[in-house]
PDB file of N, CA and C in Angstrom:
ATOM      1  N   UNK A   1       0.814  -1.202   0.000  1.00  0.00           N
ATOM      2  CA  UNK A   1       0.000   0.000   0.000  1.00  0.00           C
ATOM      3  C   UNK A   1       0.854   1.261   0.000  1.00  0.00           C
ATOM      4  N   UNK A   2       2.279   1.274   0.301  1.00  0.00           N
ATOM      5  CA  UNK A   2       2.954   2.431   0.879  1.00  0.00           C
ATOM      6  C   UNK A   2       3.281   3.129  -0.715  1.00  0.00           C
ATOM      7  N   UNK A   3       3.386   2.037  -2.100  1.00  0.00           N
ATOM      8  CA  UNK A   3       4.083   2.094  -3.184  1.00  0.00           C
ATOM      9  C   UNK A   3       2.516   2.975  -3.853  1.00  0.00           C
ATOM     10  N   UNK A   4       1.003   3.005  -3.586  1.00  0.00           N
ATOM     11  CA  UNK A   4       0.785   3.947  -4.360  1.00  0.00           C
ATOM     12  C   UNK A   4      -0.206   5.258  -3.710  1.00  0.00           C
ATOM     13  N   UNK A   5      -0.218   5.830  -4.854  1.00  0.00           N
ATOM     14  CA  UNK A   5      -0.675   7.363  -4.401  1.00  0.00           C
ATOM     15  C   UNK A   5      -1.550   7.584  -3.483  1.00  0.00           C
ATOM     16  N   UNK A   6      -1.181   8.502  -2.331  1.00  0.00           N
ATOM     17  CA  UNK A   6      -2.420   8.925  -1.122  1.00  0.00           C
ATOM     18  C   UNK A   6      -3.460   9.896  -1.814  1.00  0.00           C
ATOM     19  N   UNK A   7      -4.802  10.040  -1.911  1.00  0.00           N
ATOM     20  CA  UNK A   7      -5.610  10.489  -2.188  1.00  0.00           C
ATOM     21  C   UNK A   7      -5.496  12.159  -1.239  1.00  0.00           C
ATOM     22  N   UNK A   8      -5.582  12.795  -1.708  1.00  0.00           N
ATOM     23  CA  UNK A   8      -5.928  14.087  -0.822  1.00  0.00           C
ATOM     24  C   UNK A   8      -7.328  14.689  -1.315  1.00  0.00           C
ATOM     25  N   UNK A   9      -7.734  15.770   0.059  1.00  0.00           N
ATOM     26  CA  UNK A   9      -8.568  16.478   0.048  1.00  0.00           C
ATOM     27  C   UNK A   9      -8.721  16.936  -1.432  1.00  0.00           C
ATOM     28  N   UNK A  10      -7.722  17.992  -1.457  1.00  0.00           N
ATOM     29  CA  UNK A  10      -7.507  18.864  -3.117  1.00  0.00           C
ATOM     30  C   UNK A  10      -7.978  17.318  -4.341  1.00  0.00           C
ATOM     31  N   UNK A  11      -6.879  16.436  -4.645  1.00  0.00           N
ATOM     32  CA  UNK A  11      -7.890  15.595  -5.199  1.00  0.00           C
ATOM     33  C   UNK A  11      -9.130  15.446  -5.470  1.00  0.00           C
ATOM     34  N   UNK A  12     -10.038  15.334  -4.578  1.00  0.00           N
ATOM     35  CA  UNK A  12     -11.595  15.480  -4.515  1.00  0.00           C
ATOM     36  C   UNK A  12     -11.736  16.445  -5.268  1.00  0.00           C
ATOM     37  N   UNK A  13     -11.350  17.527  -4.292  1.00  0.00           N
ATOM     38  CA  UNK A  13     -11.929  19.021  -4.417  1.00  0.00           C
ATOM     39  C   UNK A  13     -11.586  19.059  -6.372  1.00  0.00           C
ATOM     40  N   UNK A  14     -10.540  18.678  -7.014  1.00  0.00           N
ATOM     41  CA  UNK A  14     -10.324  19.092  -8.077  1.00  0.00           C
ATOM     42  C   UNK A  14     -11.241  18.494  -9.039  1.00  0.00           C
ATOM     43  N   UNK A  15     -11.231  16.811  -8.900  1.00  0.00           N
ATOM     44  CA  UNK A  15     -12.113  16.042  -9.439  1.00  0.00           C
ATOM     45  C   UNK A  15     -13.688  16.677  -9.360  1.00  0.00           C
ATOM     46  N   UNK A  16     -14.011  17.094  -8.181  1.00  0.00           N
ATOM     47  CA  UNK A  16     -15.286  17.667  -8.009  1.00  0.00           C
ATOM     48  C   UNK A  16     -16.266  18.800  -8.854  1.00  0.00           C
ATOM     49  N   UNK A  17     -14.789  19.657  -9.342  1.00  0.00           N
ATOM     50  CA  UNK A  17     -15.007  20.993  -9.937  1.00  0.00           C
ATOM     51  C   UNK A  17     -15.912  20.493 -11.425  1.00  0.00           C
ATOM     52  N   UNK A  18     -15.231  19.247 -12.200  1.00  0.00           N
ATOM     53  CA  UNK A  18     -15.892  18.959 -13.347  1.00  0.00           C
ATOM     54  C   UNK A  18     -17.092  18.781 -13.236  1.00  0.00           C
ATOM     55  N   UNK A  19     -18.027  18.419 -12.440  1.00  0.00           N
ATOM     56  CA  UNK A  19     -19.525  18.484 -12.441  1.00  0.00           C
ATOM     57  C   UNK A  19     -20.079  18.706 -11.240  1.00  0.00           C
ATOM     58  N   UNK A  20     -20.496  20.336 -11.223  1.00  0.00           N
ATOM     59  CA  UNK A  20     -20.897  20.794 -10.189  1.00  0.00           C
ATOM     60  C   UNK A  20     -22.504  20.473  -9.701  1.00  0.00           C
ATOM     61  N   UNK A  21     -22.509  20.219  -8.175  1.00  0.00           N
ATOM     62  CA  UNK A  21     -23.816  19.784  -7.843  1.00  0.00           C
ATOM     63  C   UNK A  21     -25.023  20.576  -8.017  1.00  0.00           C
ATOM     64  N   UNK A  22     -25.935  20.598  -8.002  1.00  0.00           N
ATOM     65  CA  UNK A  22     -27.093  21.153  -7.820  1.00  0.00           C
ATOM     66  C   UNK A  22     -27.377  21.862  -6.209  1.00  0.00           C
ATOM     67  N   UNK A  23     -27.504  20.615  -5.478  1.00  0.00           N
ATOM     68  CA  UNK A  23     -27.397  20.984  -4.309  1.00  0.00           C
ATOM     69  C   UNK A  23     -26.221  21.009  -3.283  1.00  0.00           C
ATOM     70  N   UNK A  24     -26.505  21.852  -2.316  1.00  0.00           N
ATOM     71  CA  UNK A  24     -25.127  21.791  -1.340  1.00  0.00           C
ATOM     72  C   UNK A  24     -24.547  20.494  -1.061  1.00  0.00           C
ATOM     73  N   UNK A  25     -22.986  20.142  -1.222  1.00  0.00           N
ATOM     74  CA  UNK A  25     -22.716  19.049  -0.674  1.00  0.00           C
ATOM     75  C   UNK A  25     -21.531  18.499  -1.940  1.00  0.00           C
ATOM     76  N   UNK A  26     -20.435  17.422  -1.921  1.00  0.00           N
ATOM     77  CA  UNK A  26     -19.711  16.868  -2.300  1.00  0.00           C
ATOM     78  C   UNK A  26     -20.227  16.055  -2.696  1.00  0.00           C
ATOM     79  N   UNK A  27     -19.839  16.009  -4.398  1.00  0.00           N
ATOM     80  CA  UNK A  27     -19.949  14.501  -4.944  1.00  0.00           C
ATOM     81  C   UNK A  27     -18.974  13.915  -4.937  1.00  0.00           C
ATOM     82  N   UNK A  28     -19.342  12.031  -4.705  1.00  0.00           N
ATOM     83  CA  UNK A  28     -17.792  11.431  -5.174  1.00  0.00           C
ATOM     84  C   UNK A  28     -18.579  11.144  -6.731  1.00  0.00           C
ATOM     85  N   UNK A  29     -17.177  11.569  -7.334  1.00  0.00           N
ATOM     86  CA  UNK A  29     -16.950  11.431  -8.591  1.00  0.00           C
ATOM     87  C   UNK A  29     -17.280   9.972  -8.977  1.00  0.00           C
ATOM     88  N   UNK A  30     -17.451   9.087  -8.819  1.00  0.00           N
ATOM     89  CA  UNK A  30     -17.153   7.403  -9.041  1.00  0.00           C
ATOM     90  C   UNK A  30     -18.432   6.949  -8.642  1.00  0.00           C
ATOM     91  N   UNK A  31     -18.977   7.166  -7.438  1.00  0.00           N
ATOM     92  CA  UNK A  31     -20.367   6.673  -7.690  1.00  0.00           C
ATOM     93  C   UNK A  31     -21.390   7.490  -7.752  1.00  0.00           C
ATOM     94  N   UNK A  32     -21.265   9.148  -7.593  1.00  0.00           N
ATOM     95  CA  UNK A  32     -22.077  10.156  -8.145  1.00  0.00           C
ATOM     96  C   UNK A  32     -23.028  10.409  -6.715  1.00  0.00           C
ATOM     97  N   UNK A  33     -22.611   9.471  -5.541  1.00  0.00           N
ATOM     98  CA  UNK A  33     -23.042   9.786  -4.157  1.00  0.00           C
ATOM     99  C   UNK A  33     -22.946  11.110  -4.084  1.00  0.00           C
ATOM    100  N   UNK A  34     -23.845  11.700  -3.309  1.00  0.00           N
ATOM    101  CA  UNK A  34     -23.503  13.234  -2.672  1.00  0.00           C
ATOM    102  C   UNK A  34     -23.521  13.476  -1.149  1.00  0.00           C
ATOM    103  N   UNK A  35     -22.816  13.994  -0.668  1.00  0.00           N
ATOM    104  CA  UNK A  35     -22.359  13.834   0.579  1.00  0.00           C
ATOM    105  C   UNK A  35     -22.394  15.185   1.121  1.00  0.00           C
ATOM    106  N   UNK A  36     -22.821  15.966   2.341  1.00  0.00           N
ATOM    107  CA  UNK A  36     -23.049  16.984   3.311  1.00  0.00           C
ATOM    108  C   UNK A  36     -21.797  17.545   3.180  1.00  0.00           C
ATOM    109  N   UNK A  37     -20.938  17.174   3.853  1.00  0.00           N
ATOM    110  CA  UNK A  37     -19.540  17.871   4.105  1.00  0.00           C
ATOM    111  C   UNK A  37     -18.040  17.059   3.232  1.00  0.00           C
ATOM    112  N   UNK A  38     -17.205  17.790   3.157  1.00  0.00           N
ATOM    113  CA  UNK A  38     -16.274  17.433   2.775  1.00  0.00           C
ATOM    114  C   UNK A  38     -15.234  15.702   3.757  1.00  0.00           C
ATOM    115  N   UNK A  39     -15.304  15.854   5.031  1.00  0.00           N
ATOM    116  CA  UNK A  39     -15.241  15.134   5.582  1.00  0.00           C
ATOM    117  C   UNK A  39     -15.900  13.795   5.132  1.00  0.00           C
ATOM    118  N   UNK A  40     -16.872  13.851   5.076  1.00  0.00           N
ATOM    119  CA  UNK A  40     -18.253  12.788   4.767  1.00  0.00           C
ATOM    120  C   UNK A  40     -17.333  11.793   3.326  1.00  0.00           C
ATOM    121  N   UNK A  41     -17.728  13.146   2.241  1.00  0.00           N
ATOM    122  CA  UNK A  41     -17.019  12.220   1.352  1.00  0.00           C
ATOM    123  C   UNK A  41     -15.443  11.073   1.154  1.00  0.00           C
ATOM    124  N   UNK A  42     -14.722  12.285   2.090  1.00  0.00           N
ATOM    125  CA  UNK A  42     -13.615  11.656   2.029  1.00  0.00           C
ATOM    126  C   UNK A  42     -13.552  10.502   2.978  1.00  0.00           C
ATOM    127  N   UNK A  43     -14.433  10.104   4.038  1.00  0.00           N
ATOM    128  CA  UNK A  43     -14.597   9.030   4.731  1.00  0.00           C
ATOM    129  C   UNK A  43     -14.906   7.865   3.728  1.00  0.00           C
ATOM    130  N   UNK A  44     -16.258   8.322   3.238  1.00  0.00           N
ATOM    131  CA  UNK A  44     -16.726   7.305   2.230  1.00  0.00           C
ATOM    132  C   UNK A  44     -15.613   6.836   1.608  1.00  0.00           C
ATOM    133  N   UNK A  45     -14.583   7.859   0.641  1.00  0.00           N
ATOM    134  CA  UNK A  45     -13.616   6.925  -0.171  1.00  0.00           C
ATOM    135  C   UNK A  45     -12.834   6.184   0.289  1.00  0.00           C
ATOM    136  N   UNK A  46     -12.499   6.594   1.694  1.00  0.00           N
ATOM    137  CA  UNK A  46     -11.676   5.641   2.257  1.00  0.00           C
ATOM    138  C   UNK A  46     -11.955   4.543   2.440  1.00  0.00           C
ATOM    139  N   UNK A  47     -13.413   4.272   2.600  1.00  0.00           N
ATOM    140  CA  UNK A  47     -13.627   3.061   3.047  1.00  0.00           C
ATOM    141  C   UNK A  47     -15.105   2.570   2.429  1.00  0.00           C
ATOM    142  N   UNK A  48     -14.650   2.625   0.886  1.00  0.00           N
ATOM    143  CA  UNK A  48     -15.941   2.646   0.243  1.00  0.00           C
ATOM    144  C   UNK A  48     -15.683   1.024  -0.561  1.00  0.00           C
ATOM    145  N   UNK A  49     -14.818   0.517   0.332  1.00  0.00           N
ATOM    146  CA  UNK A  49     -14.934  -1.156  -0.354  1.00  0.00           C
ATOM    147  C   UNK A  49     -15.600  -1.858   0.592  1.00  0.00           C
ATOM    148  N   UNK A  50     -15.775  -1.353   2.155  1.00  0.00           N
ATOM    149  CA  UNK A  50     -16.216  -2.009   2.860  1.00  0.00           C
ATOM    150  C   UNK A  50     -17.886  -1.348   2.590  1.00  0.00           C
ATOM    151  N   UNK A  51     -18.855  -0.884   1.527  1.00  0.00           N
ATOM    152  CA  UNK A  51     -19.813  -0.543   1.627  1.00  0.00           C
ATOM    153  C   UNK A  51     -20.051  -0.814  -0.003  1.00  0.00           C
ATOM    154  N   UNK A  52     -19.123  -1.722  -0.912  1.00  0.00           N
ATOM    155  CA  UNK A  52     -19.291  -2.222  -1.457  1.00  0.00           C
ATOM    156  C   UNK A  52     -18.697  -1.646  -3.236  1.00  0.00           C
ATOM    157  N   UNK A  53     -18.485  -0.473  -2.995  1.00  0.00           N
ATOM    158  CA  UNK A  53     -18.035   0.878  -3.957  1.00  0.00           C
ATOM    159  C   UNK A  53     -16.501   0.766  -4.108  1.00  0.00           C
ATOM    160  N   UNK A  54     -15.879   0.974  -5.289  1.00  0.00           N
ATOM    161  CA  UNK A  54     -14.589   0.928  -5.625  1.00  0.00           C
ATOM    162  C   UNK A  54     -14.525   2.180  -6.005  1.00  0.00           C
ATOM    163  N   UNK A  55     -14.688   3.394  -5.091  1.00  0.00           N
ATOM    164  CA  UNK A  55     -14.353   4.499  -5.247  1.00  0.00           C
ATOM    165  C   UNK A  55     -13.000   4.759  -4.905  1.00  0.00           C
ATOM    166  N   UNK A  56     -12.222   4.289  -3.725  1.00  0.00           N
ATOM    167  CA  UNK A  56     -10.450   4.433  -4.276  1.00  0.00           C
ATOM    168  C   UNK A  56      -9.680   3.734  -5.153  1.00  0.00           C
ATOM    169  N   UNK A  57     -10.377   3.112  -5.728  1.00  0.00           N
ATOM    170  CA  UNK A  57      -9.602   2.795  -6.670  1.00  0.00           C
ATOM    171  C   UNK A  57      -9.363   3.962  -7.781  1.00  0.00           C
ATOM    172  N   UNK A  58     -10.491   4.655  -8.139  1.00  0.00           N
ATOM    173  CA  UNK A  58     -10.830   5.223  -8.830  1.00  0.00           C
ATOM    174  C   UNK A  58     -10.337   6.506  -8.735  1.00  0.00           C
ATOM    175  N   UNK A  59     -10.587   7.116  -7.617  1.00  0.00           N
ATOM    176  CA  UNK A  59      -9.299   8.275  -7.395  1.00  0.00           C
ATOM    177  C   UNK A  59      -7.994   7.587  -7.291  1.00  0.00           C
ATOM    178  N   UNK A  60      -7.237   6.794  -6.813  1.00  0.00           N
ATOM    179  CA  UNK A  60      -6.500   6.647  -7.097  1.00  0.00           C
ATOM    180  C   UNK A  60      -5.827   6.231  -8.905  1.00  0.00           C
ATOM    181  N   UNK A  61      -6.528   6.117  -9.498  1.00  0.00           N
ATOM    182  CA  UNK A  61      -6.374   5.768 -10.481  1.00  0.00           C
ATOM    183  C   UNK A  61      -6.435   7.453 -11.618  1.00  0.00           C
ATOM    184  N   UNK A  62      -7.010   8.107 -11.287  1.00  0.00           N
ATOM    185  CA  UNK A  62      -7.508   9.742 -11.590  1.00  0.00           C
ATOM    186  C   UNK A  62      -6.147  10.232 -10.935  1.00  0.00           C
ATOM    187  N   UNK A  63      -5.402  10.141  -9.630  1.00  0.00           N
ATOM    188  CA  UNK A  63      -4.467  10.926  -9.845  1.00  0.00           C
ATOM    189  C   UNK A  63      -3.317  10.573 -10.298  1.00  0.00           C
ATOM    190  N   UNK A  64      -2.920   8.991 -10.490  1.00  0.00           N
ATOM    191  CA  UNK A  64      -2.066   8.708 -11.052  1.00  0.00           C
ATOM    192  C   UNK A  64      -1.758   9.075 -12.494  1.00  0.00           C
ATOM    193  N   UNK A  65      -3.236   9.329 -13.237  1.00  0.00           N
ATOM    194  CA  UNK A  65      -3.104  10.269 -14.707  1.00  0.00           C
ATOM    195  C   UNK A  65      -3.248  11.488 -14.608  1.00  0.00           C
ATOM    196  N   UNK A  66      -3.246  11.885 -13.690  1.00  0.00           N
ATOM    197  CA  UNK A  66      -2.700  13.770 -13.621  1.00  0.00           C
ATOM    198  C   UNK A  66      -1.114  13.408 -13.029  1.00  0.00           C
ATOM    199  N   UNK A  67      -1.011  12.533 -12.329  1.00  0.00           N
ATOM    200  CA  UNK A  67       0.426  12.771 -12.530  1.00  0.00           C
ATOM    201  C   UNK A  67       1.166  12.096 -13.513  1.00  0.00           C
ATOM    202  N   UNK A  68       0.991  11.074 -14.588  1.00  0.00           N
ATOM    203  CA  UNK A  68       1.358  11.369 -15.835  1.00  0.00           C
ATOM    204  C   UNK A  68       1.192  12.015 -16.543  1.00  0.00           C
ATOM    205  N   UNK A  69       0.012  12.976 -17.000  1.00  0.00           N
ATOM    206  CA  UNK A  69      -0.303  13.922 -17.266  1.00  0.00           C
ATOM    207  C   UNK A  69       0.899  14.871 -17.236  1.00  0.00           C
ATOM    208  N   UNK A  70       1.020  15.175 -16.189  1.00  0.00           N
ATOM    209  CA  UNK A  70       1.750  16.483 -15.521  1.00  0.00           C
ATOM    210  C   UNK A  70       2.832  16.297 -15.615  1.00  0.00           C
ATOM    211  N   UNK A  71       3.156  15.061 -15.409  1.00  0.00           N
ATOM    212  CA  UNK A  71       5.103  14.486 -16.177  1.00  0.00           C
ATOM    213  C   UNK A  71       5.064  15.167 -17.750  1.00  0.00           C
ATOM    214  N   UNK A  72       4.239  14.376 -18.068  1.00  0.00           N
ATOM    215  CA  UNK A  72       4.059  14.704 -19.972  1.00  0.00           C
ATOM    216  C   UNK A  72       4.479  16.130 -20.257  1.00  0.00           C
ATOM    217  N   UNK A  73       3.601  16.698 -19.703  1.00  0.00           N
ATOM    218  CA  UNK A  73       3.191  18.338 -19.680  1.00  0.00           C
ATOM    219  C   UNK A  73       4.804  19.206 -19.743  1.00  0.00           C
ATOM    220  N   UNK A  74       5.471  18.417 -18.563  1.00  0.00           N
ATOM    221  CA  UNK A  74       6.591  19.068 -18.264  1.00  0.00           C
ATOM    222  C   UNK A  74       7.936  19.089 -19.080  1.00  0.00           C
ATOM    223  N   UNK A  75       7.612  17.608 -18.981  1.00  0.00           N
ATOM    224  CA  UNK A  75       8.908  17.195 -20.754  1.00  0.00           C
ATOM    225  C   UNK A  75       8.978  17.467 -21.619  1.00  0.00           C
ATOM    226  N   UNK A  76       7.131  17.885 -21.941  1.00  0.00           N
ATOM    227  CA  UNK A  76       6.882  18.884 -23.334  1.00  0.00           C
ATOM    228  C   UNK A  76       7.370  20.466 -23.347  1.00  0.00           C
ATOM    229  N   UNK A  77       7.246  20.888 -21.987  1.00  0.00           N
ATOM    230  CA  UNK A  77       7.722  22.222 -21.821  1.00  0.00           C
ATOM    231  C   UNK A  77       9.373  22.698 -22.386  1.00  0.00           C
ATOM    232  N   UNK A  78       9.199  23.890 -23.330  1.00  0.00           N
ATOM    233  CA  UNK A  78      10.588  24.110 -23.454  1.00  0.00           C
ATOM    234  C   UNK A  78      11.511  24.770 -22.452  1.00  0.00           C
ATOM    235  N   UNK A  79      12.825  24.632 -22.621  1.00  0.00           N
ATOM    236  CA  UNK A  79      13.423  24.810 -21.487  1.00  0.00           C
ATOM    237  C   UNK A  79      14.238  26.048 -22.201  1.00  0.00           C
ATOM    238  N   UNK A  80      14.638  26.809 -21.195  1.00  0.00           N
ATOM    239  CA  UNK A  80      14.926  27.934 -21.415  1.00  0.00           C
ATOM    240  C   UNK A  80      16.360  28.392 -20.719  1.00  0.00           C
TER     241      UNK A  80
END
């Protein structure tokens, strides 16, 4: 577990921005749950295999392609 990516708050929060809710509250991105507080959600992902949901996988899998992404991005950048 130590070898892949920790999920953070910002994570969410970034993933979140692409489809904003209607009503007050956090969506997880993965099962489209909506959740009261920020806390809430990020509980859920943590422990959303024991409630049957493969929602970390799924962020984890979302930031591992922003951080290839963001490798890409950088190698493409010219250097000066």
């Amino acid at each position: 577990a130590s070898g892949r990516a920790r999920i953070t708050v910002r994570d969410i929060l970034t993933a979140s921005q692409w489809q904003p809710v209607p009503q007050r509250g956090y969506q997880c991105m993965s099962c489209c749950r909506v959740f009261p507080t920020l806390w809430s959600v990020t509980n859920h992902i943590q422990y959303s295999s024991q409630e049957g949901f493969s929602c970390k996988v799924y962020y984890r899998r979302l930031k591992a392609l922003w951080e290839k992404e963001h490798k890409q991005q950088g190698a493409a950048a010219p250097r000066v």
